[in-house]
PDB file of N, CA and C in Angstrom:
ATOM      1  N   UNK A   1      23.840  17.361   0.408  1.00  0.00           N
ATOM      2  CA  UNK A   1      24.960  16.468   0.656  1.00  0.00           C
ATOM      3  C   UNK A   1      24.406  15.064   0.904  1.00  0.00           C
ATOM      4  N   UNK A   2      24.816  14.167   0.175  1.00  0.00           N
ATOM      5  CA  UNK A   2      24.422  12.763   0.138  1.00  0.00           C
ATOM      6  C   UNK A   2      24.852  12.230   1.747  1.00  0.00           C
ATOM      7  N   UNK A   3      23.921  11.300   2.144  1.00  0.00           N
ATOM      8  CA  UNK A   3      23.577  10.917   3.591  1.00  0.00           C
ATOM      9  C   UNK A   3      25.051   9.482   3.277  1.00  0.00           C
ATOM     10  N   UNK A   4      25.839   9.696   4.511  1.00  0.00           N
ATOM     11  CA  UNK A   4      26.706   8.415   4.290  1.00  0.00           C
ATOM     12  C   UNK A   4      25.639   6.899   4.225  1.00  0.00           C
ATOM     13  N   UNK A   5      26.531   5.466   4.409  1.00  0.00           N
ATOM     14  CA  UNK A   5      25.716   4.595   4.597  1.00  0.00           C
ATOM     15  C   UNK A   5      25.067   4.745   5.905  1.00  0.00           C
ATOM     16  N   UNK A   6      26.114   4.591   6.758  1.00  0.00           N
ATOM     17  CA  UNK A   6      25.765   4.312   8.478  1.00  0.00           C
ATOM     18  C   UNK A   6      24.378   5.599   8.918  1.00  0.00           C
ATOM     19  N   UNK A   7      24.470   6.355   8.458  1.00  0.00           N
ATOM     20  CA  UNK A   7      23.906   7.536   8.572  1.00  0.00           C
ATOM     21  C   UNK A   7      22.035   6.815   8.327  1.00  0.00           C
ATOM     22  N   UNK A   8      22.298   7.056   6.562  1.00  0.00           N
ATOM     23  CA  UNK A   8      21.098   5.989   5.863  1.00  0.00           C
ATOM     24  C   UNK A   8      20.623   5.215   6.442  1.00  0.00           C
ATOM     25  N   UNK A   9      21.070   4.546   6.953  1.00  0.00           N
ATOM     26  CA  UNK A   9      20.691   2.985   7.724  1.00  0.00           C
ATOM     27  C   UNK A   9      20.020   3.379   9.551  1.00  0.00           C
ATOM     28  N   UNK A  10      20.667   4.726  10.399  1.00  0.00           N
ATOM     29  CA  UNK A  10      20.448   4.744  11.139  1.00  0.00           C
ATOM     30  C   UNK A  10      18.472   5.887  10.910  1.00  0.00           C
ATOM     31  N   UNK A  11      18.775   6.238   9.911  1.00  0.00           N
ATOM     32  CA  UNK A  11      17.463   6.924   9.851  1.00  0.00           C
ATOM     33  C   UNK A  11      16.370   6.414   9.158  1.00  0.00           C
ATOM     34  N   UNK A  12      16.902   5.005   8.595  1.00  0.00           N
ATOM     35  CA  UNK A  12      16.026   4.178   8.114  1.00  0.00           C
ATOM     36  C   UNK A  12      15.554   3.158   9.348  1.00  0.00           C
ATOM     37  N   UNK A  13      16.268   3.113   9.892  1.00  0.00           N
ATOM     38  CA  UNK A  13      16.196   2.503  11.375  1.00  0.00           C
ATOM     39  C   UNK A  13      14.863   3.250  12.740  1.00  0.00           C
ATOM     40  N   UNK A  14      15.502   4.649  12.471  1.00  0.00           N
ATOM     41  CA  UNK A  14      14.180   5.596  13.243  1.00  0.00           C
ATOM     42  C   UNK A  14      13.434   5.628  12.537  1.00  0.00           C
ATOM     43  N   UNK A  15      13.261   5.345  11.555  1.00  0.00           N
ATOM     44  CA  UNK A  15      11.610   5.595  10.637  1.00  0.00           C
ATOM     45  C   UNK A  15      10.943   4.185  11.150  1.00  0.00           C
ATOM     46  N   UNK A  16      11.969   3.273  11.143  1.00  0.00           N
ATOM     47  CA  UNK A  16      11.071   1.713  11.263  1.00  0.00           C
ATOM     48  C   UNK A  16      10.361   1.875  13.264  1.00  0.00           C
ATOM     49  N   UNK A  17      11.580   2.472  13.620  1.00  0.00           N
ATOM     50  CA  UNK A  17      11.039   2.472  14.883  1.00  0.00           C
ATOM     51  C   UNK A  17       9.641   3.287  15.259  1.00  0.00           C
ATOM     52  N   UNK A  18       9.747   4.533  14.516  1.00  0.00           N
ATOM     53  CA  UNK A  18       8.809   5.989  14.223  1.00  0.00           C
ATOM     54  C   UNK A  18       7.758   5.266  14.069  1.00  0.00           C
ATOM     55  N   UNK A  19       7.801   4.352  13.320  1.00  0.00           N
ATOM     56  CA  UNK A  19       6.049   3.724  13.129  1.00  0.00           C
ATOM     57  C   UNK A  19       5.655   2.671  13.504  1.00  0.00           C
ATOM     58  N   UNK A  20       6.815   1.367  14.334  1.00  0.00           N
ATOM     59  CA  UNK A  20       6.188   0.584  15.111  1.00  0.00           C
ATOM     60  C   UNK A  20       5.545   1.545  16.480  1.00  0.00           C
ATOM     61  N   UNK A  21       6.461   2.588  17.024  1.00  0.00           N
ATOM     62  CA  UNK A  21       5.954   2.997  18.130  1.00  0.00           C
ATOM     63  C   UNK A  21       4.621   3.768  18.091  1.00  0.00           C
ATOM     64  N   UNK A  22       4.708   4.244  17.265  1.00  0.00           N
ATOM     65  CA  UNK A  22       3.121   5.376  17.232  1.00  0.00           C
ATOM     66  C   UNK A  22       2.238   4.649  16.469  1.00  0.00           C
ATOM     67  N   UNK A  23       2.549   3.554  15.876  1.00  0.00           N
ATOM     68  CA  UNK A  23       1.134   2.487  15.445  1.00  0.00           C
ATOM     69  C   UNK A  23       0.710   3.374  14.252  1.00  0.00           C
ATOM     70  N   UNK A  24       1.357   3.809  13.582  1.00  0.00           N
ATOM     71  CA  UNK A  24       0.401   5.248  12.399  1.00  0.00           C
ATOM     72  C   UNK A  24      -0.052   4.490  11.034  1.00  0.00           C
ATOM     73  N   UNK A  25      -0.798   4.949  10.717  1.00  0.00           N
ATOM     74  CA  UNK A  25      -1.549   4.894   9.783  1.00  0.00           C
ATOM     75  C   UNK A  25      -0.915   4.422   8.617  1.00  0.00           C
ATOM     76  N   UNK A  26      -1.715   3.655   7.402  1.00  0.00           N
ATOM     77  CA  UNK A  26      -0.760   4.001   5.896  1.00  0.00           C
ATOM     78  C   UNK A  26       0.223   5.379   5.464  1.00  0.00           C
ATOM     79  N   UNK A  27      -1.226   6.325   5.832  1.00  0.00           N
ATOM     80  CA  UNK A  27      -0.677   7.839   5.358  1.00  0.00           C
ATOM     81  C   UNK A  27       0.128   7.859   6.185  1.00  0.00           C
ATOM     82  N   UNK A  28       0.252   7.884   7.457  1.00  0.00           N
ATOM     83  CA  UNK A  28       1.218   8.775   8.329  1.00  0.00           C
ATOM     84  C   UNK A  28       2.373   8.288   8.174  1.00  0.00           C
ATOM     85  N   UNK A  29       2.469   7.021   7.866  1.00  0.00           N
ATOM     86  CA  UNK A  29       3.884   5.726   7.754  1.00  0.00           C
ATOM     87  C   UNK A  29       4.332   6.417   6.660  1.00  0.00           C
ATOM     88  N   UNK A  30       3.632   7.173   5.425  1.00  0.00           N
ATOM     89  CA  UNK A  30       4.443   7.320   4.104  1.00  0.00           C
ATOM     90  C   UNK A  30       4.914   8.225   4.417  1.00  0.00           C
ATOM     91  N   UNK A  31       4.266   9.489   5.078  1.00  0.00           N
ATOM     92  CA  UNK A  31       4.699  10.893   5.634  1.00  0.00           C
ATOM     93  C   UNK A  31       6.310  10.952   5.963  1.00  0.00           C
ATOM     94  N   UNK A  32       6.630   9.436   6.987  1.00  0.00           N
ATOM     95  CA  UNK A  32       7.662   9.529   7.690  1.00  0.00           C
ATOM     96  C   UNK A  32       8.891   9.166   6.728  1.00  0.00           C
ATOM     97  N   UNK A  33       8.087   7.900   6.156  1.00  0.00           N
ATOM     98  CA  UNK A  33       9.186   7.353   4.841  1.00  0.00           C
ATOM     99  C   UNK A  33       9.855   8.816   3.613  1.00  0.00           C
ATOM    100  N   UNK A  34       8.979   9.555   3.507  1.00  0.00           N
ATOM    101  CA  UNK A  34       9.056  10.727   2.709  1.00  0.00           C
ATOM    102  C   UNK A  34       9.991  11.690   3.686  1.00  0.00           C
ATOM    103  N   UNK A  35       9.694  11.986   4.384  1.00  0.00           N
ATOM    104  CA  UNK A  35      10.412  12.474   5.431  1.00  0.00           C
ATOM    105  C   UNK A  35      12.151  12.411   5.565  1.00  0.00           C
ATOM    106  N   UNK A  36      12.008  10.938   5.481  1.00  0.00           N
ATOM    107  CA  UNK A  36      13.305  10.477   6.110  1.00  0.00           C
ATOM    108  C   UNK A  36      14.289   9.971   4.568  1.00  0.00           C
ATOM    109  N   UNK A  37      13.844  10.707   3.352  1.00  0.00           N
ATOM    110  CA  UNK A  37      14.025  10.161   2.204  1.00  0.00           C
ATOM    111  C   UNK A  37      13.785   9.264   1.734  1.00  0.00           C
ATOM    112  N   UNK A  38      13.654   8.026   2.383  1.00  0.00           N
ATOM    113  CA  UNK A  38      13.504   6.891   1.968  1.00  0.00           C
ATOM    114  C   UNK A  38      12.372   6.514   0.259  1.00  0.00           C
ATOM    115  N   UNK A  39      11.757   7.668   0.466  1.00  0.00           N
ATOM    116  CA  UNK A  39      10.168   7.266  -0.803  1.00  0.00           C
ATOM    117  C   UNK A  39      10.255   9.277  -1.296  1.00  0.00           C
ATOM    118  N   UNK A  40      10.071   8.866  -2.093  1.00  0.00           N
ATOM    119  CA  UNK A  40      10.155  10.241  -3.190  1.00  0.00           C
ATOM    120  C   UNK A  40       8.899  10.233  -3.890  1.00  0.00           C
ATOM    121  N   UNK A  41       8.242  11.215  -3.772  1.00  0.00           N
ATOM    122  CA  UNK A  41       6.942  11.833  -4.470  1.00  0.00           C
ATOM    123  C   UNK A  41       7.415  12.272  -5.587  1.00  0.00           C
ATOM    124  N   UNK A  42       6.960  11.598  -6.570  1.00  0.00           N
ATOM    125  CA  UNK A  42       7.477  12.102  -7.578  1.00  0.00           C
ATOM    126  C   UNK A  42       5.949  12.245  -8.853  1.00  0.00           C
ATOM    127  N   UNK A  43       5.662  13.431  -9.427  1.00  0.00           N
ATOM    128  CA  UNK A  43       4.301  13.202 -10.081  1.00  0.00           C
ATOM    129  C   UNK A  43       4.655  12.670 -11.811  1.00  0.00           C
ATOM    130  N   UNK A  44       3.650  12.259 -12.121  1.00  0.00           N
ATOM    131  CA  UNK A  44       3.977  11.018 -13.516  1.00  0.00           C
ATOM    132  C   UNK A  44       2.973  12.058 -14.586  1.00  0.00           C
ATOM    133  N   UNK A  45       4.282  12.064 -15.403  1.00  0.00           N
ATOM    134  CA  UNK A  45       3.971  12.510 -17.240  1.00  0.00           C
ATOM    135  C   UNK A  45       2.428  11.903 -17.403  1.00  0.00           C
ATOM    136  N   UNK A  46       1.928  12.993 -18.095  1.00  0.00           N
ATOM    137  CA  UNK A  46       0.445  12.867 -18.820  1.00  0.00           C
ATOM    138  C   UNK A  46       0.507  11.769 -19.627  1.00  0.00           C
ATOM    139  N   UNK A  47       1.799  11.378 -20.424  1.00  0.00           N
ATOM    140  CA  UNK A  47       1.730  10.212 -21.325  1.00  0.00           C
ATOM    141  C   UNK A  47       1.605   9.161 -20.708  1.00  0.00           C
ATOM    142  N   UNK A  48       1.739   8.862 -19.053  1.00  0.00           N
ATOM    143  CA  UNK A  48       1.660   7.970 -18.035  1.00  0.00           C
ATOM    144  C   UNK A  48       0.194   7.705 -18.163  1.00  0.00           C
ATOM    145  N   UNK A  49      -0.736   8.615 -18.190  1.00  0.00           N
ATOM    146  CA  UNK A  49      -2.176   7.942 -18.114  1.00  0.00           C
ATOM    147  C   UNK A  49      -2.582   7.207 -19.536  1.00  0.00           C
ATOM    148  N   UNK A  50      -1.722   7.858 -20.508  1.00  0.00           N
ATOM    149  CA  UNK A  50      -2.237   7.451 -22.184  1.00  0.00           C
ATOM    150  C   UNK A  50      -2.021   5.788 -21.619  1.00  0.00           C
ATOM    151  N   UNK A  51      -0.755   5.584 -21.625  1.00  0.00           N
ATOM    152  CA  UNK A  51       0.067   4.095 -21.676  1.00  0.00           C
ATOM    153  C   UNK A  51      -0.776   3.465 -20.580  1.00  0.00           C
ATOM    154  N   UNK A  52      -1.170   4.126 -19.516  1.00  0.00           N
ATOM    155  CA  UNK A  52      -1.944   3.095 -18.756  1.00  0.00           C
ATOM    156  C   UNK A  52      -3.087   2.577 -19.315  1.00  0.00           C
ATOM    157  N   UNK A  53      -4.088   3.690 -19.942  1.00  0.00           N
ATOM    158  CA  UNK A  53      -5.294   3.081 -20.480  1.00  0.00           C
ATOM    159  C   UNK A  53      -4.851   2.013 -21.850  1.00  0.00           C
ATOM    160  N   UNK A  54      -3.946   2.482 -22.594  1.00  0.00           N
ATOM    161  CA  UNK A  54      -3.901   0.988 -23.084  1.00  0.00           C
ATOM    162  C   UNK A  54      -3.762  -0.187 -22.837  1.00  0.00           C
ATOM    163  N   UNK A  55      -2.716  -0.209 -22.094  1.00  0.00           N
ATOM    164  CA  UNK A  55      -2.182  -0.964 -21.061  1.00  0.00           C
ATOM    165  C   UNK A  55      -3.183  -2.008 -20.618  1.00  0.00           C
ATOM    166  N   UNK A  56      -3.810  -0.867 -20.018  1.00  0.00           N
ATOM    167  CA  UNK A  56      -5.339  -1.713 -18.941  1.00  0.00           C
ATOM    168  C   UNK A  56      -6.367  -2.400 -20.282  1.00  0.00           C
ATOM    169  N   UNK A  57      -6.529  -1.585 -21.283  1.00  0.00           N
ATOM    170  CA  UNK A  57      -7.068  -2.211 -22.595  1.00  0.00           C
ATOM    171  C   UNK A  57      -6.906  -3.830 -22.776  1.00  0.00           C
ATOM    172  N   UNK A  58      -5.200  -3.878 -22.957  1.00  0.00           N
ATOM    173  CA  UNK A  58      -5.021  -4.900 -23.532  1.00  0.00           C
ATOM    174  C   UNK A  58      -4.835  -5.803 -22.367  1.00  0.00           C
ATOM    175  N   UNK A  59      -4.529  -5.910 -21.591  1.00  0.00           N
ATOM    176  CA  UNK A  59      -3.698  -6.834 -20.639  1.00  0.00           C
ATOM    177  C   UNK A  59      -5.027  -7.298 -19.069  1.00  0.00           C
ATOM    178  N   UNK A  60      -5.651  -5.989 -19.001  1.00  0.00           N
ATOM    179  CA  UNK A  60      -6.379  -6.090 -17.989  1.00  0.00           C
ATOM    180  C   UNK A  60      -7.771  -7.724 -17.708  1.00  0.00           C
ATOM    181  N   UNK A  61      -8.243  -7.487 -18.797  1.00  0.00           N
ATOM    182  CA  UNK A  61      -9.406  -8.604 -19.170  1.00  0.00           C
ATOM    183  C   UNK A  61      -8.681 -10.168 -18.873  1.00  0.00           C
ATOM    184  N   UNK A  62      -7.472 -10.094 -19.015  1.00  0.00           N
ATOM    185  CA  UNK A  62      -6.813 -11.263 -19.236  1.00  0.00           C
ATOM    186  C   UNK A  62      -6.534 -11.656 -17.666  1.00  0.00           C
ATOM    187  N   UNK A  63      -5.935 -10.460 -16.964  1.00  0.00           N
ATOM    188  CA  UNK A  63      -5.066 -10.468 -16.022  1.00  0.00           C
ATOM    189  C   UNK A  63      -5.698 -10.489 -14.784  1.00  0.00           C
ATOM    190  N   UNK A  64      -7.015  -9.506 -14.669  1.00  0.00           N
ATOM    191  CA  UNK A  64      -7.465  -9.146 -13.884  1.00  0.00           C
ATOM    192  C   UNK A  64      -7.125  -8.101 -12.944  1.00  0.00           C
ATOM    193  N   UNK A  65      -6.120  -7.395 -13.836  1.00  0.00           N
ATOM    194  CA  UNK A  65      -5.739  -6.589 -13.059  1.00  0.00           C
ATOM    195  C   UNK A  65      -6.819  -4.970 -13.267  1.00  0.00           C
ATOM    196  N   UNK A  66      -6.720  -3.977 -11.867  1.00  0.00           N
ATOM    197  CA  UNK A  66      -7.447  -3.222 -11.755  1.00  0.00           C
ATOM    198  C   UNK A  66      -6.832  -1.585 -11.875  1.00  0.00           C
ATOM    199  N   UNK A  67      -8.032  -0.418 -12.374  1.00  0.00           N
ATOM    200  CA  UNK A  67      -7.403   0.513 -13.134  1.00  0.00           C
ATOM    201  C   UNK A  67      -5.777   1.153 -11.946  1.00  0.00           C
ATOM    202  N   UNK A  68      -6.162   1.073 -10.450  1.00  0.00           N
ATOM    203  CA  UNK A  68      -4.733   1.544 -10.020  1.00  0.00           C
ATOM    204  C   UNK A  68      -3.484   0.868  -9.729  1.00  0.00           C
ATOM    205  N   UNK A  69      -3.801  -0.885  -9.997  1.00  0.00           N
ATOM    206  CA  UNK A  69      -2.597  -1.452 -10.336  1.00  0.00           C
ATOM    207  C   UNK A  69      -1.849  -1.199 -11.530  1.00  0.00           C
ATOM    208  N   UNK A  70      -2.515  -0.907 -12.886  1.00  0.00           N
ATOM    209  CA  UNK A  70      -1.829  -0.739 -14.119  1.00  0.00           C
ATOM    210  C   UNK A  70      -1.522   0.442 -13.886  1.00  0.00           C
ATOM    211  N   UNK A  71      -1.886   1.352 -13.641  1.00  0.00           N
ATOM    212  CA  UNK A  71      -0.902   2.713 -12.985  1.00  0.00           C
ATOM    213  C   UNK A  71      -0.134   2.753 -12.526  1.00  0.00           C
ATOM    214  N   UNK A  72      -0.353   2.033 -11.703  1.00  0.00           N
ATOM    215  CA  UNK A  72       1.029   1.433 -10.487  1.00  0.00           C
ATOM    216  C   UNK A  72       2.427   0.847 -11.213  1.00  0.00           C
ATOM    217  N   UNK A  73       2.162   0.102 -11.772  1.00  0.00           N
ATOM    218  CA  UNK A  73       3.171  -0.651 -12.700  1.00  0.00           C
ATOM    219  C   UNK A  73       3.254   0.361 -13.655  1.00  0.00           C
ATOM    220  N   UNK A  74       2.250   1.214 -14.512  1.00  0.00           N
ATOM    221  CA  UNK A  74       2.904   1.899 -15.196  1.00  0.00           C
ATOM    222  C   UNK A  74       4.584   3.376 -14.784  1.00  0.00           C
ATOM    223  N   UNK A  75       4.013   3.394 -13.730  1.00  0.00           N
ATOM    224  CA  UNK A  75       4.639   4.781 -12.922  1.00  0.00           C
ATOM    225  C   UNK A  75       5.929   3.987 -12.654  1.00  0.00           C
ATOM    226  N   UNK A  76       5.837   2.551 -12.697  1.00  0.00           N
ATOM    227  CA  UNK A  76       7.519   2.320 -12.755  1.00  0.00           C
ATOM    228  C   UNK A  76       8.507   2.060 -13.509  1.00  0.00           C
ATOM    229  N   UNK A  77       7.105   2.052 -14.715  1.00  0.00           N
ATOM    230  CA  UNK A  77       7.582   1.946 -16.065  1.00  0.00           C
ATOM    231  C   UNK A  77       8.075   3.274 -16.899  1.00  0.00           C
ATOM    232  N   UNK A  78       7.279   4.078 -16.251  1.00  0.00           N
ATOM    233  CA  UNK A  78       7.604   4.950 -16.710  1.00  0.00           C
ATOM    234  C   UNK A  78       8.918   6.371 -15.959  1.00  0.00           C
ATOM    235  N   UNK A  79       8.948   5.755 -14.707  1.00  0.00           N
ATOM    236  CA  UNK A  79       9.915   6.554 -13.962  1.00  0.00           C
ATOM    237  C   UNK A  79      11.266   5.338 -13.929  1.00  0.00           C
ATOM    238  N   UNK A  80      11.121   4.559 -14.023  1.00  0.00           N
ATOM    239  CA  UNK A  80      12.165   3.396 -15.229  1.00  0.00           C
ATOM    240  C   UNK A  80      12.877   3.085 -13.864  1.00  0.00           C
ATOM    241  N   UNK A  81      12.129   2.691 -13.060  1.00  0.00           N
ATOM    242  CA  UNK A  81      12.433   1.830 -11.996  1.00  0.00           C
ATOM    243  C   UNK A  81      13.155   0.463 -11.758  1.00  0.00           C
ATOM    244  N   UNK A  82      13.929   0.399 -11.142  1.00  0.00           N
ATOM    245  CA  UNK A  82      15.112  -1.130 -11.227  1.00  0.00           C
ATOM    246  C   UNK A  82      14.442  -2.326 -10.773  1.00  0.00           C
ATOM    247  N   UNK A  83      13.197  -2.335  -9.868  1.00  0.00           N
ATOM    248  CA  UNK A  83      12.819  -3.072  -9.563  1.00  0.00           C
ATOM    249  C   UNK A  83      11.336  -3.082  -8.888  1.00  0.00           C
ATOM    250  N   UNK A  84      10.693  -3.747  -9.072  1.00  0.00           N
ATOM    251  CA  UNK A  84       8.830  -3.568  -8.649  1.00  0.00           C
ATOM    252  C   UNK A  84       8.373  -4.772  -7.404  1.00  0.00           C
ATOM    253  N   UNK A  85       8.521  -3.645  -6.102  1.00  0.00           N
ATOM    254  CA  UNK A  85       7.835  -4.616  -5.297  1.00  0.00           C
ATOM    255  C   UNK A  85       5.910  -4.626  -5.070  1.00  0.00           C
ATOM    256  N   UNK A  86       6.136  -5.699  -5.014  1.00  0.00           N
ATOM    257  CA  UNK A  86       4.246  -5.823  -4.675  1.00  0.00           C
ATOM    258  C   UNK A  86       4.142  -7.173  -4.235  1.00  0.00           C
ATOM    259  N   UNK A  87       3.021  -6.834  -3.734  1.00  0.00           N
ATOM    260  CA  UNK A  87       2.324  -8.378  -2.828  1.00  0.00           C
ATOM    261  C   UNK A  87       0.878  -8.959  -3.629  1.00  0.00           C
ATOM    262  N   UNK A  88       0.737  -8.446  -4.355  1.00  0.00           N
ATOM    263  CA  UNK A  88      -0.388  -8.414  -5.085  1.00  0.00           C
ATOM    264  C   UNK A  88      -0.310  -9.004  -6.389  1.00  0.00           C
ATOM    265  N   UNK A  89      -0.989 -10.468  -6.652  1.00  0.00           N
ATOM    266  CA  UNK A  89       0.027 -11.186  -7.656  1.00  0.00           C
ATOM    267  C   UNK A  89      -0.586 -11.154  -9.303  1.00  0.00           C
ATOM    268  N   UNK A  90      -1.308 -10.930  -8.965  1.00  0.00           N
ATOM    269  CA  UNK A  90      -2.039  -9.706 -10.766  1.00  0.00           C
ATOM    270  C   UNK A  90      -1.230  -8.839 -10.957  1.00  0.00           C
ATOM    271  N   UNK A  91      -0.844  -7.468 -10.065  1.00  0.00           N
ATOM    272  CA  UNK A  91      -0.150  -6.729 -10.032  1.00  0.00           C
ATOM    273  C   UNK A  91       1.307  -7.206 -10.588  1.00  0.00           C
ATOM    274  N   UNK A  92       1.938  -8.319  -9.929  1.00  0.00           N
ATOM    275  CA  UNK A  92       2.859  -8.734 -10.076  1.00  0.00           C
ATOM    276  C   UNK A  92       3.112  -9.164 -11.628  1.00  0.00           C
ATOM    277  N   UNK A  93       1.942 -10.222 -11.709  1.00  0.00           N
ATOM    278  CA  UNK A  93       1.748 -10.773 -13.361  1.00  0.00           C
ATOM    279  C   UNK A  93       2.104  -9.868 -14.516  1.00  0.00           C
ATOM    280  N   UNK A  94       1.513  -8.099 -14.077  1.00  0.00           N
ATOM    281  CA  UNK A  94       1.295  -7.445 -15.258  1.00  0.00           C
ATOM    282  C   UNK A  94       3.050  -6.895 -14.977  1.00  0.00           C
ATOM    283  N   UNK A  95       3.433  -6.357 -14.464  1.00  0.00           N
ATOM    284  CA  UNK A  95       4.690  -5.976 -14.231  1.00  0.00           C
ATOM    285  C   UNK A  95       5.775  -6.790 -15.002  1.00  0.00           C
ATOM    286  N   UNK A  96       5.372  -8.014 -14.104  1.00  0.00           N
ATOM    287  CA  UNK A  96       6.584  -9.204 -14.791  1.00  0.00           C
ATOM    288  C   UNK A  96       6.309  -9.473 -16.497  1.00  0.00           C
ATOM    289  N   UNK A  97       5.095  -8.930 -17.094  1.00  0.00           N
ATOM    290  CA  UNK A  97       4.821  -9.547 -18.162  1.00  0.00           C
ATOM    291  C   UNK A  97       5.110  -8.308 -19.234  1.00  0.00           C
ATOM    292  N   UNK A  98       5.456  -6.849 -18.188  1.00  0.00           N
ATOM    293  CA  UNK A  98       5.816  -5.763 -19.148  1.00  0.00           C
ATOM    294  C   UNK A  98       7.264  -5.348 -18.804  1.00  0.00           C
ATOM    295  N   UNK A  99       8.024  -6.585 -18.497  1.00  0.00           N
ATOM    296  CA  UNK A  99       9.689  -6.730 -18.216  1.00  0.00           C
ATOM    297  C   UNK A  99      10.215  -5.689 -16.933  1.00  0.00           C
ATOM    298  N   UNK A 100       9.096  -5.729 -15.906  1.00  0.00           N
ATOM    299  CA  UNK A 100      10.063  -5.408 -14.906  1.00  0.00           C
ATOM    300  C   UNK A 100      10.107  -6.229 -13.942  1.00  0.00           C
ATOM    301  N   UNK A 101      11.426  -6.095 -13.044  1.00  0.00           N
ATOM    302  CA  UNK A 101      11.790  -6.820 -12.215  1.00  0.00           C
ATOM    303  C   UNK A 101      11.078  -7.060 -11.132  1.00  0.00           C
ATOM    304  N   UNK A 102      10.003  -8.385 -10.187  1.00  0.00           N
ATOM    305  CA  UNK A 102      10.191  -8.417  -9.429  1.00  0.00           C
ATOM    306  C   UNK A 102      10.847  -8.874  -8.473  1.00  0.00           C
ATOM    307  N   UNK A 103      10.561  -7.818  -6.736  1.00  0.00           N
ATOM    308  CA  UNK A 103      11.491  -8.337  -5.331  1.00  0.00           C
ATOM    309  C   UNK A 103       9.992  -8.870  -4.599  1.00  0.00           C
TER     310      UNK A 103
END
């Protein structure tokens, strides 16, 4: 049964709290995010590694981008994601330059 908004928001709320208070880790922070729905494990099609190594072929030398950023961007390319956040502005470059959106 789909979580209302107020609902969503209040358990997105204890997750934010869940990990300012216990100070946790990368891993443990995703644990909770996974947990609380927020982030979905989801594993990526074998054709995901083909498209990355080209990917990284063509674009990488230029870009500077590195083999688990073009993965990265690929997996949202390929799970056809609405929008690509990153802080990482290679990362960003290759994303924006293979038409996805960044926030």
């Amino acid at each position: 049964m789909p979580k209302s908004v107020p609902q969503s928001v209040s358990y997105l709320a204890l997750g934010i709290e869940l990990v300012n208070a216990a100070s946790l880790s990368a891993r443990e922070t995703a644990k909770v995010r996974v947990f609380l729905g927020v982030v979905q494990i989801v594993p990526l099609p074998t054709a995901a590694y083909h498209l990355a190594e080209g990917i990284a072929r063509k674009y990488a030398p230029h870009l500077g981008t590195r083999p688990l950023d073009v993965l990265h961007v690929v997996g949202a390319l390929v799970l056809k994601a609405r929008a690509f956040y990153t802080f990482d502005n290679k990362q960003a470059k290759l994303a924006s330059t293979l038409g996805l959106r960044i926030l």
